[in-house]
PDB file of N, CA and C in Angstrom:
ATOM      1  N   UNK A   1     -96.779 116.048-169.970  1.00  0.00           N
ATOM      2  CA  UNK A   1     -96.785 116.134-171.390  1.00  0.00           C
ATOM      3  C   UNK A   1     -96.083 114.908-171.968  1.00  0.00           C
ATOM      4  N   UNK A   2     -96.600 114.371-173.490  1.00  0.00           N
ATOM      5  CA  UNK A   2     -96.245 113.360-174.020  1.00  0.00           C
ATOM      6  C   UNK A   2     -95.476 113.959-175.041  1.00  0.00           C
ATOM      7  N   UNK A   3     -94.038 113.074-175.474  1.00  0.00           N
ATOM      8  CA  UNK A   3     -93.607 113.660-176.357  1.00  0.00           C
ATOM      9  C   UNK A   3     -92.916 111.975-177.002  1.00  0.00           C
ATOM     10  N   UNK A   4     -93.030 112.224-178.446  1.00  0.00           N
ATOM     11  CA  UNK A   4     -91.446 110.967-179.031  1.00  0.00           C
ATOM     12  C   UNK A   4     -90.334 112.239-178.938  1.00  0.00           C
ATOM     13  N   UNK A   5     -89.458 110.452-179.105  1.00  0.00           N
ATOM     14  CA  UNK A   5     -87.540 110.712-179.155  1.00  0.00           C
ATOM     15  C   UNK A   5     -87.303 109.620-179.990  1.00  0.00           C
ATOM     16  N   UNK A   6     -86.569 110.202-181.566  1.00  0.00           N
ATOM     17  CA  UNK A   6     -85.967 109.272-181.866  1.00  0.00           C
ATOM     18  C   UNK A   6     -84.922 108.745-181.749  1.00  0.00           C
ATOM     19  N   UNK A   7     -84.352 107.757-181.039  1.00  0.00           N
ATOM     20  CA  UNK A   7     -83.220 107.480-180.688  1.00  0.00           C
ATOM     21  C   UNK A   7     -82.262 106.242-181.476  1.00  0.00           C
ATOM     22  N   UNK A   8     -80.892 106.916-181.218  1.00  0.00           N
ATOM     23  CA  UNK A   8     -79.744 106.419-181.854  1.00  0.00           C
ATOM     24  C   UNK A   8     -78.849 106.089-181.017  1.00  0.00           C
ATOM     25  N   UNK A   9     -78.863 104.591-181.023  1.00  0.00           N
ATOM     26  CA  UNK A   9     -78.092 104.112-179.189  1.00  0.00           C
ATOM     27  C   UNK A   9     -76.360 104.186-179.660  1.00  0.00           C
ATOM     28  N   UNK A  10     -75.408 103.751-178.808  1.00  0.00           N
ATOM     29  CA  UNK A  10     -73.873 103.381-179.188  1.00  0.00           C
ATOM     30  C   UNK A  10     -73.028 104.506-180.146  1.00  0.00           C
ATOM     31  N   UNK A  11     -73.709 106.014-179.555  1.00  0.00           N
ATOM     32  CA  UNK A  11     -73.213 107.307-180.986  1.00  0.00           C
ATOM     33  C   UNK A  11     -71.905 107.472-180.144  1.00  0.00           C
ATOM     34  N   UNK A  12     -71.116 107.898-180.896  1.00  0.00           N
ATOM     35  CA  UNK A  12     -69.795 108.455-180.040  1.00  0.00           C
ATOM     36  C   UNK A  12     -70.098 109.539-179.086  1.00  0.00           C
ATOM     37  N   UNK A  13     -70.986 110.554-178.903  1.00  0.00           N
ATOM     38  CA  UNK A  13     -71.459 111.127-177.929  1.00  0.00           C
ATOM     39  C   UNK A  13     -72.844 111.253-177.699  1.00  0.00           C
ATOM     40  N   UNK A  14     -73.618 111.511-176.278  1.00  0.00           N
ATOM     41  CA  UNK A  14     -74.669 111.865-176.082  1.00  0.00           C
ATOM     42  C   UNK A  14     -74.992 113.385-176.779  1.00  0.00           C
ATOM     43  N   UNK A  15     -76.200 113.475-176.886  1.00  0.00           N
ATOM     44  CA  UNK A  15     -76.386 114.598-177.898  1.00  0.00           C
ATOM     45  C   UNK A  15     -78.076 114.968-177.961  1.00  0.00           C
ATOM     46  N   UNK A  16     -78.908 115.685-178.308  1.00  0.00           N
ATOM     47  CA  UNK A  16     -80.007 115.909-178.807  1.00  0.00           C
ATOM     48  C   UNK A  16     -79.870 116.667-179.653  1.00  0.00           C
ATOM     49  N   UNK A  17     -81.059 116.724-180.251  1.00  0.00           N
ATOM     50  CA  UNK A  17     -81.279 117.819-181.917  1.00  0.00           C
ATOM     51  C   UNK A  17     -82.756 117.540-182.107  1.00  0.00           C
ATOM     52  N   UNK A  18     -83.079 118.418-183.159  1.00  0.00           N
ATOM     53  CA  UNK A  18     -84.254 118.273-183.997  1.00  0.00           C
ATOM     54  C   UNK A  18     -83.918 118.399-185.057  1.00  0.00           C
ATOM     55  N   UNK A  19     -84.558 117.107-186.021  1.00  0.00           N
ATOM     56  CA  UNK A  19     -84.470 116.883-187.447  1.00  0.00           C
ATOM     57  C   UNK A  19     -85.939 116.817-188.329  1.00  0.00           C
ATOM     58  N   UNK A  20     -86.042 118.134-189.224  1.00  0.00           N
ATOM     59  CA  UNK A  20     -87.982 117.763-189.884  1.00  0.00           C
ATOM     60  C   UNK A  20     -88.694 117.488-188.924  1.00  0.00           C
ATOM     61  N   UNK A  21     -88.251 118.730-187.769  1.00  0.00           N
ATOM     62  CA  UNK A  21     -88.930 118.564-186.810  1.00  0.00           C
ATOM     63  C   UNK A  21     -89.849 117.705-185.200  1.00  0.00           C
ATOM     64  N   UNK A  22     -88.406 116.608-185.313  1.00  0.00           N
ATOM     65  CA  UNK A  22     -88.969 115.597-184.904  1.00  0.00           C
ATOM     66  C   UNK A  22     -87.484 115.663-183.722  1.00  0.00           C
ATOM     67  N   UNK A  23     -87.846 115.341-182.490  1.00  0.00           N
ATOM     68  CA  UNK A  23     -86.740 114.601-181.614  1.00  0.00           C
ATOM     69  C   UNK A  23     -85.866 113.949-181.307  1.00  0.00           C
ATOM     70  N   UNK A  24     -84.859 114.489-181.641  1.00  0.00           N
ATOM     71  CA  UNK A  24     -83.854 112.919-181.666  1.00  0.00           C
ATOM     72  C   UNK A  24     -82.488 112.845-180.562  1.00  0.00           C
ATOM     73  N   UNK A  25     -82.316 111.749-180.481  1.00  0.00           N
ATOM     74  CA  UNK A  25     -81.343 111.501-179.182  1.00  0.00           C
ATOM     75  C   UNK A  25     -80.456 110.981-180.221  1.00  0.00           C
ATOM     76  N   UNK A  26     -78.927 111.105-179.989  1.00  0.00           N
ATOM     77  CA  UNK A  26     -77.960 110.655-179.816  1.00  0.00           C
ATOM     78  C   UNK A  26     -77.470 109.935-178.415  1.00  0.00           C
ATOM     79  N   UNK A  27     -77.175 108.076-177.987  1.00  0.00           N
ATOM     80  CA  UNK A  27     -77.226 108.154-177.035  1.00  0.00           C
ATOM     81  C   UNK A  27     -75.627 106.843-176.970  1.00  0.00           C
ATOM     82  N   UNK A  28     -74.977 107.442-176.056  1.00  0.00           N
ATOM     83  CA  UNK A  28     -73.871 106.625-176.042  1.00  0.00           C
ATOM     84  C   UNK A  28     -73.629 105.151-175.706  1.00  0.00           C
ATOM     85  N   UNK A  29     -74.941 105.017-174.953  1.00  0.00           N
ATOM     86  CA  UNK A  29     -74.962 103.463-174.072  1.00  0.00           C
ATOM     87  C   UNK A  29     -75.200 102.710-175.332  1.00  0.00           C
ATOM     88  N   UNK A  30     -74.944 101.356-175.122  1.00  0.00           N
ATOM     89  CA  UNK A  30     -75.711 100.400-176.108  1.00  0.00           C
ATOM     90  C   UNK A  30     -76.729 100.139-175.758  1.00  0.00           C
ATOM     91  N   UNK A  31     -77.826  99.683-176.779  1.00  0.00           N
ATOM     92  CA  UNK A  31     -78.948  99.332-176.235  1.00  0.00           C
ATOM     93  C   UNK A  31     -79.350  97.298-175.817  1.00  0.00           C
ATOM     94  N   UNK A  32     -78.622  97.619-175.162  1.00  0.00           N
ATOM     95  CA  UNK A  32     -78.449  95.865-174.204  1.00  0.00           C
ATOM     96  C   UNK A  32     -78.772  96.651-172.732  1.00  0.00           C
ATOM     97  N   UNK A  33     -79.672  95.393-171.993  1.00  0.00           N
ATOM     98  CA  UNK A  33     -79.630  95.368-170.371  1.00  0.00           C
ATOM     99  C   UNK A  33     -80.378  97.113-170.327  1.00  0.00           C
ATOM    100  N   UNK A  34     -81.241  97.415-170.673  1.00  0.00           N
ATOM    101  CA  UNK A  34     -82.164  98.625-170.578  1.00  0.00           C
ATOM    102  C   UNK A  34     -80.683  99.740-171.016  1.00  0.00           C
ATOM    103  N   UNK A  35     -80.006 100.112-170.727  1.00  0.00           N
ATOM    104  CA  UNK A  35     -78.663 101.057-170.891  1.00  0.00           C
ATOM    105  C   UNK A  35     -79.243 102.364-171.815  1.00  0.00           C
ATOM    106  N   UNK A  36     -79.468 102.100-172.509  1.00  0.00           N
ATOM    107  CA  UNK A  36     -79.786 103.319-173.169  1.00  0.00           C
ATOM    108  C   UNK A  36     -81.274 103.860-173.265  1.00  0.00           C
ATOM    109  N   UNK A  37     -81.959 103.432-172.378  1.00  0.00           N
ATOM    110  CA  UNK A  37     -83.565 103.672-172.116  1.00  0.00           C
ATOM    111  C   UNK A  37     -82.785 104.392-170.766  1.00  0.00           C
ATOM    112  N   UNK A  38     -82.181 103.834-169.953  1.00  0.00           N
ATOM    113  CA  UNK A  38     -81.669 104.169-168.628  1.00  0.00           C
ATOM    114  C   UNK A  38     -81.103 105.862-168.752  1.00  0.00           C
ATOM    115  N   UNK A  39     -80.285 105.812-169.864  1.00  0.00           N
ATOM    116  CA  UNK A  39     -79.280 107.060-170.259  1.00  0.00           C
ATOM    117  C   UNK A  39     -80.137 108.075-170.683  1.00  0.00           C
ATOM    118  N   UNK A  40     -81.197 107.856-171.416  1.00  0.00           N
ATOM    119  CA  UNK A  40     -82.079 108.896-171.956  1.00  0.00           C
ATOM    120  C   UNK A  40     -83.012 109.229-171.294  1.00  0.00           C
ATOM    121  N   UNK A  41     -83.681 108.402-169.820  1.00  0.00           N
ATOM    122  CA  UNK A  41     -84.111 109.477-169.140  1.00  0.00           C
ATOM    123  C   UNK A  41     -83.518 110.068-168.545  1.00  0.00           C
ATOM    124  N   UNK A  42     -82.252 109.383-167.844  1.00  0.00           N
ATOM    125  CA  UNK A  42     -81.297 110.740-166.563  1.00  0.00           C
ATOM    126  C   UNK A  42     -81.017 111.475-167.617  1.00  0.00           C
ATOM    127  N   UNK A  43     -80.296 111.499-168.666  1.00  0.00           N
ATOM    128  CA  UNK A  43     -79.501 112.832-169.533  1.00  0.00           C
ATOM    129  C   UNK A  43     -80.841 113.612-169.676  1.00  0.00           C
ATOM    130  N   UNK A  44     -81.950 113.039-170.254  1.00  0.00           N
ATOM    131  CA  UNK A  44     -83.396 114.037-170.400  1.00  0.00           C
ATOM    132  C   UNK A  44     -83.893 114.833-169.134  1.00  0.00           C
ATOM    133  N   UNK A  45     -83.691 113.920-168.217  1.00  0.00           N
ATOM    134  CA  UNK A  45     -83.932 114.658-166.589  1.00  0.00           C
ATOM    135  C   UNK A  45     -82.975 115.513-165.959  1.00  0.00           C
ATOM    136  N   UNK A  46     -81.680 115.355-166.193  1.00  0.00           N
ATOM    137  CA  UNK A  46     -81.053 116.324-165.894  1.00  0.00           C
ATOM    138  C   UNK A  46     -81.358 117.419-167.120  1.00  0.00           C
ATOM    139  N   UNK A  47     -81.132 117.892-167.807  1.00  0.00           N
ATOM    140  CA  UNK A  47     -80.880 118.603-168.747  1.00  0.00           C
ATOM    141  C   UNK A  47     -82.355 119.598-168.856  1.00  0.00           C
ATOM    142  N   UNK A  48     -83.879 118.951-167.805  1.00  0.00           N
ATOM    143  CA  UNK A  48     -85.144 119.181-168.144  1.00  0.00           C
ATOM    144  C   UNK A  48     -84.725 120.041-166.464  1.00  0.00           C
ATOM    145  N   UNK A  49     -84.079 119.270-165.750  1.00  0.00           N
ATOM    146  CA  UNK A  49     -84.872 119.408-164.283  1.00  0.00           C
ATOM    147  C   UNK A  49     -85.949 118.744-163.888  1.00  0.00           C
ATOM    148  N   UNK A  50     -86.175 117.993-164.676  1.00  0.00           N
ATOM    149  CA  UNK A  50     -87.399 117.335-163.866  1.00  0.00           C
ATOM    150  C   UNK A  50     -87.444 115.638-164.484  1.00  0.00           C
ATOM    151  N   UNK A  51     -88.234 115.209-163.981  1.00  0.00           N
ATOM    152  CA  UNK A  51     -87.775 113.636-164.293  1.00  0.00           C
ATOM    153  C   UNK A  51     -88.783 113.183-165.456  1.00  0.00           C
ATOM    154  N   UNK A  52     -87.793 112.546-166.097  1.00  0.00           N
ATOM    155  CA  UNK A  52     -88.814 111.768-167.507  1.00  0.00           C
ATOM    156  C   UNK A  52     -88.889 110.216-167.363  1.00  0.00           C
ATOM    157  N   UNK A  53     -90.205 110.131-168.134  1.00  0.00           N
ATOM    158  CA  UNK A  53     -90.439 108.062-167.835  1.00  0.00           C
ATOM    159  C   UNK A  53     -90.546 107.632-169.135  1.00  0.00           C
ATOM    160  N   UNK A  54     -90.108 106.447-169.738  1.00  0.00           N
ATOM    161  CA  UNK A  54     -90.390 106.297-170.695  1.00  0.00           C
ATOM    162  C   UNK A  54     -91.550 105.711-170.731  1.00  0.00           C
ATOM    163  N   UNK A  55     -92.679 105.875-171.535  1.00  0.00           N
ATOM    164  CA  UNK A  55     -94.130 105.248-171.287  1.00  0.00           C
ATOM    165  C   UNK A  55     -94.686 104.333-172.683  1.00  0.00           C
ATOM    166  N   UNK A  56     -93.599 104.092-173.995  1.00  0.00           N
ATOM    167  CA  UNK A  56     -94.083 103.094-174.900  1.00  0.00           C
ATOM    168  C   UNK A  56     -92.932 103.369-175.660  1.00  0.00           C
ATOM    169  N   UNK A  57     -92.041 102.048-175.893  1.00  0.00           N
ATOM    170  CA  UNK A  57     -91.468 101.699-176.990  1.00  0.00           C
ATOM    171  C   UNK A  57     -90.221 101.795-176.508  1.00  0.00           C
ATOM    172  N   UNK A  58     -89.844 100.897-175.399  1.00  0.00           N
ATOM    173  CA  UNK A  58     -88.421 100.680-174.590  1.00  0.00           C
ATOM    174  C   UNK A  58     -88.205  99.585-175.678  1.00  0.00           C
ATOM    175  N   UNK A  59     -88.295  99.098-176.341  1.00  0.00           N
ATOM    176  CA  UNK A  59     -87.797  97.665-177.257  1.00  0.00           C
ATOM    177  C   UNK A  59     -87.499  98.480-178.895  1.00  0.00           C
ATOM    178  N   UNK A  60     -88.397  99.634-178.979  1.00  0.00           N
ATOM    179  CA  UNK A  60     -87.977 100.442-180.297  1.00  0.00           C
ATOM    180  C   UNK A  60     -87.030 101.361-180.330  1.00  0.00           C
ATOM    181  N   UNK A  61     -86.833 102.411-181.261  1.00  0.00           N
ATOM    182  CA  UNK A  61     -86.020 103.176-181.532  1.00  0.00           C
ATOM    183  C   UNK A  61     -86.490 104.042-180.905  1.00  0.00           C
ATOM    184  N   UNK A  62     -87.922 104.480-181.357  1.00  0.00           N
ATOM    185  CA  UNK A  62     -89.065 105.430-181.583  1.00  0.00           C
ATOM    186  C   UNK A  62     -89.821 105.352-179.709  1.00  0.00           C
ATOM    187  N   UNK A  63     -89.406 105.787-179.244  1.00  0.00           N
ATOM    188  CA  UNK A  63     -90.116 106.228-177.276  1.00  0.00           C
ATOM    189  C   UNK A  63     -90.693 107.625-177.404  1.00  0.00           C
ATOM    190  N   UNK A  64     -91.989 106.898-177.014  1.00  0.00           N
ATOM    191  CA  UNK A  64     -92.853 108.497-176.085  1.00  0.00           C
ATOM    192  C   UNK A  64     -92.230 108.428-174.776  1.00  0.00           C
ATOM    193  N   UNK A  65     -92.325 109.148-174.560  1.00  0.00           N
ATOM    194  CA  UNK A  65     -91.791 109.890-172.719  1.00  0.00           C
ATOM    195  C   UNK A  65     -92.872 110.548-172.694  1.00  0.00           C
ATOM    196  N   UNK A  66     -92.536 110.730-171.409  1.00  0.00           N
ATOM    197  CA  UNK A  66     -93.466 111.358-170.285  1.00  0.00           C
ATOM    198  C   UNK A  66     -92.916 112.591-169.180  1.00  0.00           C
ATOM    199  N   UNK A  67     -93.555 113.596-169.269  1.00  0.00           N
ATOM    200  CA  UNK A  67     -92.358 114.700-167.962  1.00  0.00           C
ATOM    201  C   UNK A  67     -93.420 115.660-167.765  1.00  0.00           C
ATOM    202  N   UNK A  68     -92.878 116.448-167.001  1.00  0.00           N
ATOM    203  CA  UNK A  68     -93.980 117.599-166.290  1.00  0.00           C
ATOM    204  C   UNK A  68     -93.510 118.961-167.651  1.00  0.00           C
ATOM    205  N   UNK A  69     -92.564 118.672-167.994  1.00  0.00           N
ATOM    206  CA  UNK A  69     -92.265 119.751-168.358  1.00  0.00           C
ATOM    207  C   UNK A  69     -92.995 120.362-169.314  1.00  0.00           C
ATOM    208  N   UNK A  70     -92.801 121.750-170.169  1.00  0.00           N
ATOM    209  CA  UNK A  70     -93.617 122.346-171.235  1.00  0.00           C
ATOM    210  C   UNK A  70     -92.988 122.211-172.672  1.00  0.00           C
ATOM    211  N   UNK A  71     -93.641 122.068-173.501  1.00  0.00           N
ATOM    212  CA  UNK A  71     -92.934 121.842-174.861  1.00  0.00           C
ATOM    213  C   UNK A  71     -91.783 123.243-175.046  1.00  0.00           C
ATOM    214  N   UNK A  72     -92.249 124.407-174.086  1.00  0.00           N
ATOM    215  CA  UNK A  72     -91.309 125.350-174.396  1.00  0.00           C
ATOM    216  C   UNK A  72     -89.887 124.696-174.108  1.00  0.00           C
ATOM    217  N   UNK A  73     -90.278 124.270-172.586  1.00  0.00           N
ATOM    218  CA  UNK A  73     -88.281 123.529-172.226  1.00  0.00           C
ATOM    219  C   UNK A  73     -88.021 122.538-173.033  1.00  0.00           C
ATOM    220  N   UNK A  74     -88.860 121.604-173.646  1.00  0.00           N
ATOM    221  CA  UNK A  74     -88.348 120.655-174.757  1.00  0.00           C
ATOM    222  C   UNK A  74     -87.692 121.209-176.011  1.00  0.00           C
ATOM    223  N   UNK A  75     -88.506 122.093-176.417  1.00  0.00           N
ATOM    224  CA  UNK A  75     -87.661 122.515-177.371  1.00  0.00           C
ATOM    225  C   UNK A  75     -86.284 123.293-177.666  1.00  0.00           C
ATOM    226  N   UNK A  76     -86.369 123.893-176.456  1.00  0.00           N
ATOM    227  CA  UNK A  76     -84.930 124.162-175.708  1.00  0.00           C
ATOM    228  C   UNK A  76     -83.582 123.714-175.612  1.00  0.00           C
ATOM    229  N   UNK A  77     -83.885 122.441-175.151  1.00  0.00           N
ATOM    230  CA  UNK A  77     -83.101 121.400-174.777  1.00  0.00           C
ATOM    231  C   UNK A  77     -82.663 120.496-176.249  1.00  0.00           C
ATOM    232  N   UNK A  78     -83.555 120.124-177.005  1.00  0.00           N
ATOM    233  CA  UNK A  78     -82.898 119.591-178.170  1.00  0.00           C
ATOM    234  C   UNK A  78     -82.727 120.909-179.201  1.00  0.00           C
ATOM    235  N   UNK A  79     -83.002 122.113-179.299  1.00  0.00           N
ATOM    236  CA  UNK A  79     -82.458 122.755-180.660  1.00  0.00           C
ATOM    237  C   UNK A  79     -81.277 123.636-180.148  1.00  0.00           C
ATOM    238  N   UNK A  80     -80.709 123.486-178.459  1.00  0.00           N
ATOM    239  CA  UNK A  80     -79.567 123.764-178.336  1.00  0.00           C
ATOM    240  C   UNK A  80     -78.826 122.699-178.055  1.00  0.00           C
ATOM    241  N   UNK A  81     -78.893 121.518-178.646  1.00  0.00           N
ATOM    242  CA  UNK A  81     -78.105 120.402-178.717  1.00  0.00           C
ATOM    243  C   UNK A  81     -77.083 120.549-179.998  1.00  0.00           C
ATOM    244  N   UNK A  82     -77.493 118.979-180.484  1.00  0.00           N
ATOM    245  CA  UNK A  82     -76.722 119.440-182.117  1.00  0.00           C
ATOM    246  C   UNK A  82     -77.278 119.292-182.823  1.00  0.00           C
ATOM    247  N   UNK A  83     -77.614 120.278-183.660  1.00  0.00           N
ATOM    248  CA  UNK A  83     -78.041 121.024-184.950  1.00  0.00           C
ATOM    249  C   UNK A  83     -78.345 119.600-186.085  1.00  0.00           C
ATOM    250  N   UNK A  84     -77.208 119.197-186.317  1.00  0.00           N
ATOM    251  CA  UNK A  84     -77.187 118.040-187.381  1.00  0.00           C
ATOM    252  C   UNK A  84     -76.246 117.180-186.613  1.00  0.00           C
ATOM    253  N   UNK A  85     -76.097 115.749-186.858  1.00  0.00           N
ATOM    254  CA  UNK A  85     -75.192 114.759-186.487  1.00  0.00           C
ATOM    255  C   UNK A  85     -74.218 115.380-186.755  1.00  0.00           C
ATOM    256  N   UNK A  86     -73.077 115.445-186.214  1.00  0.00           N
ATOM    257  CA  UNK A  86     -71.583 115.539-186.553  1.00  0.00           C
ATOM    258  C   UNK A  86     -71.557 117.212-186.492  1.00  0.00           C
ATOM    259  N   UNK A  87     -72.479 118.204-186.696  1.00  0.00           N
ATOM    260  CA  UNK A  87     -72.067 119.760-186.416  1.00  0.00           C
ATOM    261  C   UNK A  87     -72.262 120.158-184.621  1.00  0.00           C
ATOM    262  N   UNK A  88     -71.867 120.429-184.041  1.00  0.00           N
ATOM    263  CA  UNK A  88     -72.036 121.224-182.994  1.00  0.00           C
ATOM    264  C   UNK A  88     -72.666 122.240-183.387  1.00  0.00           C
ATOM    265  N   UNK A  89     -73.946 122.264-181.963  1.00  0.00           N
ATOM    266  CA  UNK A  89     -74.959 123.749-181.797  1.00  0.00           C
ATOM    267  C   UNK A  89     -74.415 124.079-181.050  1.00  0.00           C
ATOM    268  N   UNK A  90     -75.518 125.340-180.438  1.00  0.00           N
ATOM    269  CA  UNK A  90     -74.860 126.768-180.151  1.00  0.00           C
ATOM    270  C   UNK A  90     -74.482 125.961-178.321  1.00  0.00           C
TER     271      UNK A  90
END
């Protein structure tokens, strides 16, 4: 399955959420030397169980990925992240 992530490199913590319905990473690495393309698939792969690739837009904000998984575990995984920047989810 194909999915975007919008991502936000150098946040004070790693994090996921959904915002207007859309994917978003909080990701601690900077984005120099791949680092935060690197961080968002292991944190996405651990957190999935299964391994994610990024497959368009390692130079953007905006990455489709790639994983075996089902949109059920995606959605999982980011709407028990954080809720909004700065609130802690469940």
């Amino acid at each position: 399955m194909r999915f975007t992530v919008r991502v936000t490199p150098n946040a004070k913590e790693t994090a996921f959420f959904t915002r207007d319905g859309v994917f978003c990473a909080r990701l601690r690495a900077k984005p120099r030397d791949n680092r935060a393309n690197k961080e968002l698939q292991t944190a996405l792969s651990e957190a999935l169980g299964k391994k994610v690739k990024i497959v368009r837009g390692a130079k953007s904000r905006e990455k489709t990925c790639e994983t075996d998984a089902n949109e059920g575990d995606l959605k999982k995984i980011f709407d028990a992240g954080v809720a909004e920047p700065g609130q802690k989810g469940q």
